[in-house]
Protein backbone atom coordinates (compact mmCIF):
# COMPACT_ATOMS: atom_id res chain seq x y z
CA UNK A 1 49.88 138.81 97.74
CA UNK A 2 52.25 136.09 98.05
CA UNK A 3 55.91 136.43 98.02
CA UNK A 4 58.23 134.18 96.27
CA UNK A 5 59.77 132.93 98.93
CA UNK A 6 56.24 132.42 100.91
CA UNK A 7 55.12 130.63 97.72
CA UNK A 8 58.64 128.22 98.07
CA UNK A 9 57.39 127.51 101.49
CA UNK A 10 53.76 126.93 100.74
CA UNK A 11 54.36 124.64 97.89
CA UNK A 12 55.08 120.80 97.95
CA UNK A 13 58.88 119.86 96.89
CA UNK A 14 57.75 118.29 94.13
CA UNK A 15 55.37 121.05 92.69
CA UNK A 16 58.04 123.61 93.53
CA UNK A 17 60.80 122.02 91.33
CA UNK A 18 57.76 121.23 88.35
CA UNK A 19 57.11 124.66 88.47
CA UNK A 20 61.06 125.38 87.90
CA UNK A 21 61.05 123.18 84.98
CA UNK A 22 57.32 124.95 83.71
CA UNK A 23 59.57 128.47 83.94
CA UNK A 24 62.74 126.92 82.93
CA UNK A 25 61.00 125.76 79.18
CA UNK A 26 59.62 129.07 79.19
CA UNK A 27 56.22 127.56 79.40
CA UNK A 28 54.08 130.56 81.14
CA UNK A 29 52.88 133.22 78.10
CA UNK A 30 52.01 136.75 79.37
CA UNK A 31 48.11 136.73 78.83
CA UNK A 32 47.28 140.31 80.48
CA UNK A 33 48.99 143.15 82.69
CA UNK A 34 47.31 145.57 84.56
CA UNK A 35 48.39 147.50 87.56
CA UNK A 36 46.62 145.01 90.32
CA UNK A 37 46.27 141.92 87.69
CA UNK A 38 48.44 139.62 86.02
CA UNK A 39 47.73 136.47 83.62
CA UNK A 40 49.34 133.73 82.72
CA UNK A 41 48.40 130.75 80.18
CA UNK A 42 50.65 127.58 80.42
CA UNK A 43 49.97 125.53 77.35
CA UNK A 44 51.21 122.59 78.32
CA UNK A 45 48.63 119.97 79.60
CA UNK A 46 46.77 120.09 81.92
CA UNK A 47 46.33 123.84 80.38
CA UNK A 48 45.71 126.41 83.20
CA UNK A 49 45.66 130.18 83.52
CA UNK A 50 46.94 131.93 86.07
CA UNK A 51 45.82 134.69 87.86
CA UNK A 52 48.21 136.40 89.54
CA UNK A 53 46.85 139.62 91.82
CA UNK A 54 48.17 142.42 93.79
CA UNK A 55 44.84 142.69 96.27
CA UNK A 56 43.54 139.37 97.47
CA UNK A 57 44.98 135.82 96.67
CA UNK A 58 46.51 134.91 93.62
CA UNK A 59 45.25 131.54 92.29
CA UNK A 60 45.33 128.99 89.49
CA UNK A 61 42.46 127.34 87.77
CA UNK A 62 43.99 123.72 87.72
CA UNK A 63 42.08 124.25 91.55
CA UNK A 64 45.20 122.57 93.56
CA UNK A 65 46.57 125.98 95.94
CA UNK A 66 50.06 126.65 95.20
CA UNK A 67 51.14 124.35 92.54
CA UNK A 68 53.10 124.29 89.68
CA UNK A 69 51.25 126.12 87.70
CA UNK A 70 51.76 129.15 90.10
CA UNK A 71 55.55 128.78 90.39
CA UNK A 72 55.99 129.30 86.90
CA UNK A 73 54.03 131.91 86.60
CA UNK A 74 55.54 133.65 89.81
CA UNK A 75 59.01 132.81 88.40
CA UNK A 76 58.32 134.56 84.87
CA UNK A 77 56.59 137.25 86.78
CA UNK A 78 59.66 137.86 88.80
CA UNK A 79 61.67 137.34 85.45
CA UNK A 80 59.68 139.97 83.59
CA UNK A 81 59.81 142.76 86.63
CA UNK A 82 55.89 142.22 86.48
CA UNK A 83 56.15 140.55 90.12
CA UNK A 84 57.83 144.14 91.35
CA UNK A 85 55.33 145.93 89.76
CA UNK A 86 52.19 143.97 91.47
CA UNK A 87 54.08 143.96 94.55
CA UNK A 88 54.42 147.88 94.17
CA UNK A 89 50.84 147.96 93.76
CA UNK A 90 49.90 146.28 96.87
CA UNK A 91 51.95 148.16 99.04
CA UNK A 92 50.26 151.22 97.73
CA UNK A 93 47.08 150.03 98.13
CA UNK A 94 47.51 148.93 101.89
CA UNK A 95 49.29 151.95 102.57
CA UNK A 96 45.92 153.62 101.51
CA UNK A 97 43.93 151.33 103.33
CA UNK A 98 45.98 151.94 106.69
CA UNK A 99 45.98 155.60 106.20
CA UNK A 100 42.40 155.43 106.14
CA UNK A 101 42.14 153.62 108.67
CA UNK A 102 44.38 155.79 110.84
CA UNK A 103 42.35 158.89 109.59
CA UNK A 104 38.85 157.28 111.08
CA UNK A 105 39.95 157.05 114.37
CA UNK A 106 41.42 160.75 114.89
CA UNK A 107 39.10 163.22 115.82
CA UNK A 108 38.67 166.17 113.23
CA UNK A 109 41.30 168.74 113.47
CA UNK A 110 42.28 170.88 111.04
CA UNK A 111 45.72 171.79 112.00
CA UNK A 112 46.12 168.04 112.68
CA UNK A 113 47.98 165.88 109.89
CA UNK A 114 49.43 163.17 110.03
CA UNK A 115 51.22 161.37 107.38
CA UNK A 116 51.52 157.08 107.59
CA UNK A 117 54.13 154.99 105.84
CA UNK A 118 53.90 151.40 105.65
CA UNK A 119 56.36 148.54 104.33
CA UNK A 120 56.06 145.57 103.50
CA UNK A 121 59.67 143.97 102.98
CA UNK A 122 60.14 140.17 102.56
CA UNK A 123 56.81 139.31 104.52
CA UNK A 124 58.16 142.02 107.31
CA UNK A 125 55.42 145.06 108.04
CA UNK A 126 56.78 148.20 109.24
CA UNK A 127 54.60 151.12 109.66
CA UNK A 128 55.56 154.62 110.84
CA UNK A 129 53.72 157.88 111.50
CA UNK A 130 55.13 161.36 110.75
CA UNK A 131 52.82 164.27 112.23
């Protein structure tokens, strides 16, 4: 998942500050909220719904990656505590996915545990291992 900040560096100047404007006017509406999944309908033409995900890439269905549409949607996200939330969940997940991963590679022991920790902190992955 994209951060904020990634998002600011990924988008165009001028999409960046439209999306400001989209947030600003309060033009993103809360469609849906799950724990990996959020959605967002800007009514404001062009229309476009936002998808904004926890696993994977988030993505608009104006088609053009990173606009507008996205910013305001991040920005109402991050608003709303939603963004925290998906973030939250994505963290999780990896740190499931590395554990895993970790677990595959270690020969079966019994006695043997070990317990991973992974964060992810403004783009910045730390992982640790505690046996």
């Amino acid at each position: 998942m994209i951060s904020l900040k990634g998002l600011q560096r990924a988008a165009t100047a001028a999409e960046w500050q439209a999306g400001l404007r989209l947030a600003a006017k309060g033009q993103p509406r809360e469609v849906r909220v799950s724990p990996g999944l959020a959605e967002y309908s800007l009514s404001e033409p062009p229309y476009a719904l936002v998808r904004l995900q926890a696993e994977g890439a988030s993505h608009c269905d104006c088609g053009q990656p990173y606009c507008r549409h996205l910013v305001a949607a991040m920005l109402s996200a991050e608003k709303a505590g939603t963004l925290r939330q998906l973030q939250a969940h994505s963290q999780q997940a990896a740190s499931h996915a590395f554990a895993q991963a970790v677990e595959s590679l270690l020969p079966e022991a019994p006695t043997l545990q070990i317990e991973p920790s992974l964060f992810i902190e403004d783009g910045q992955l730390s992982v640790s291992l505690r046996a």
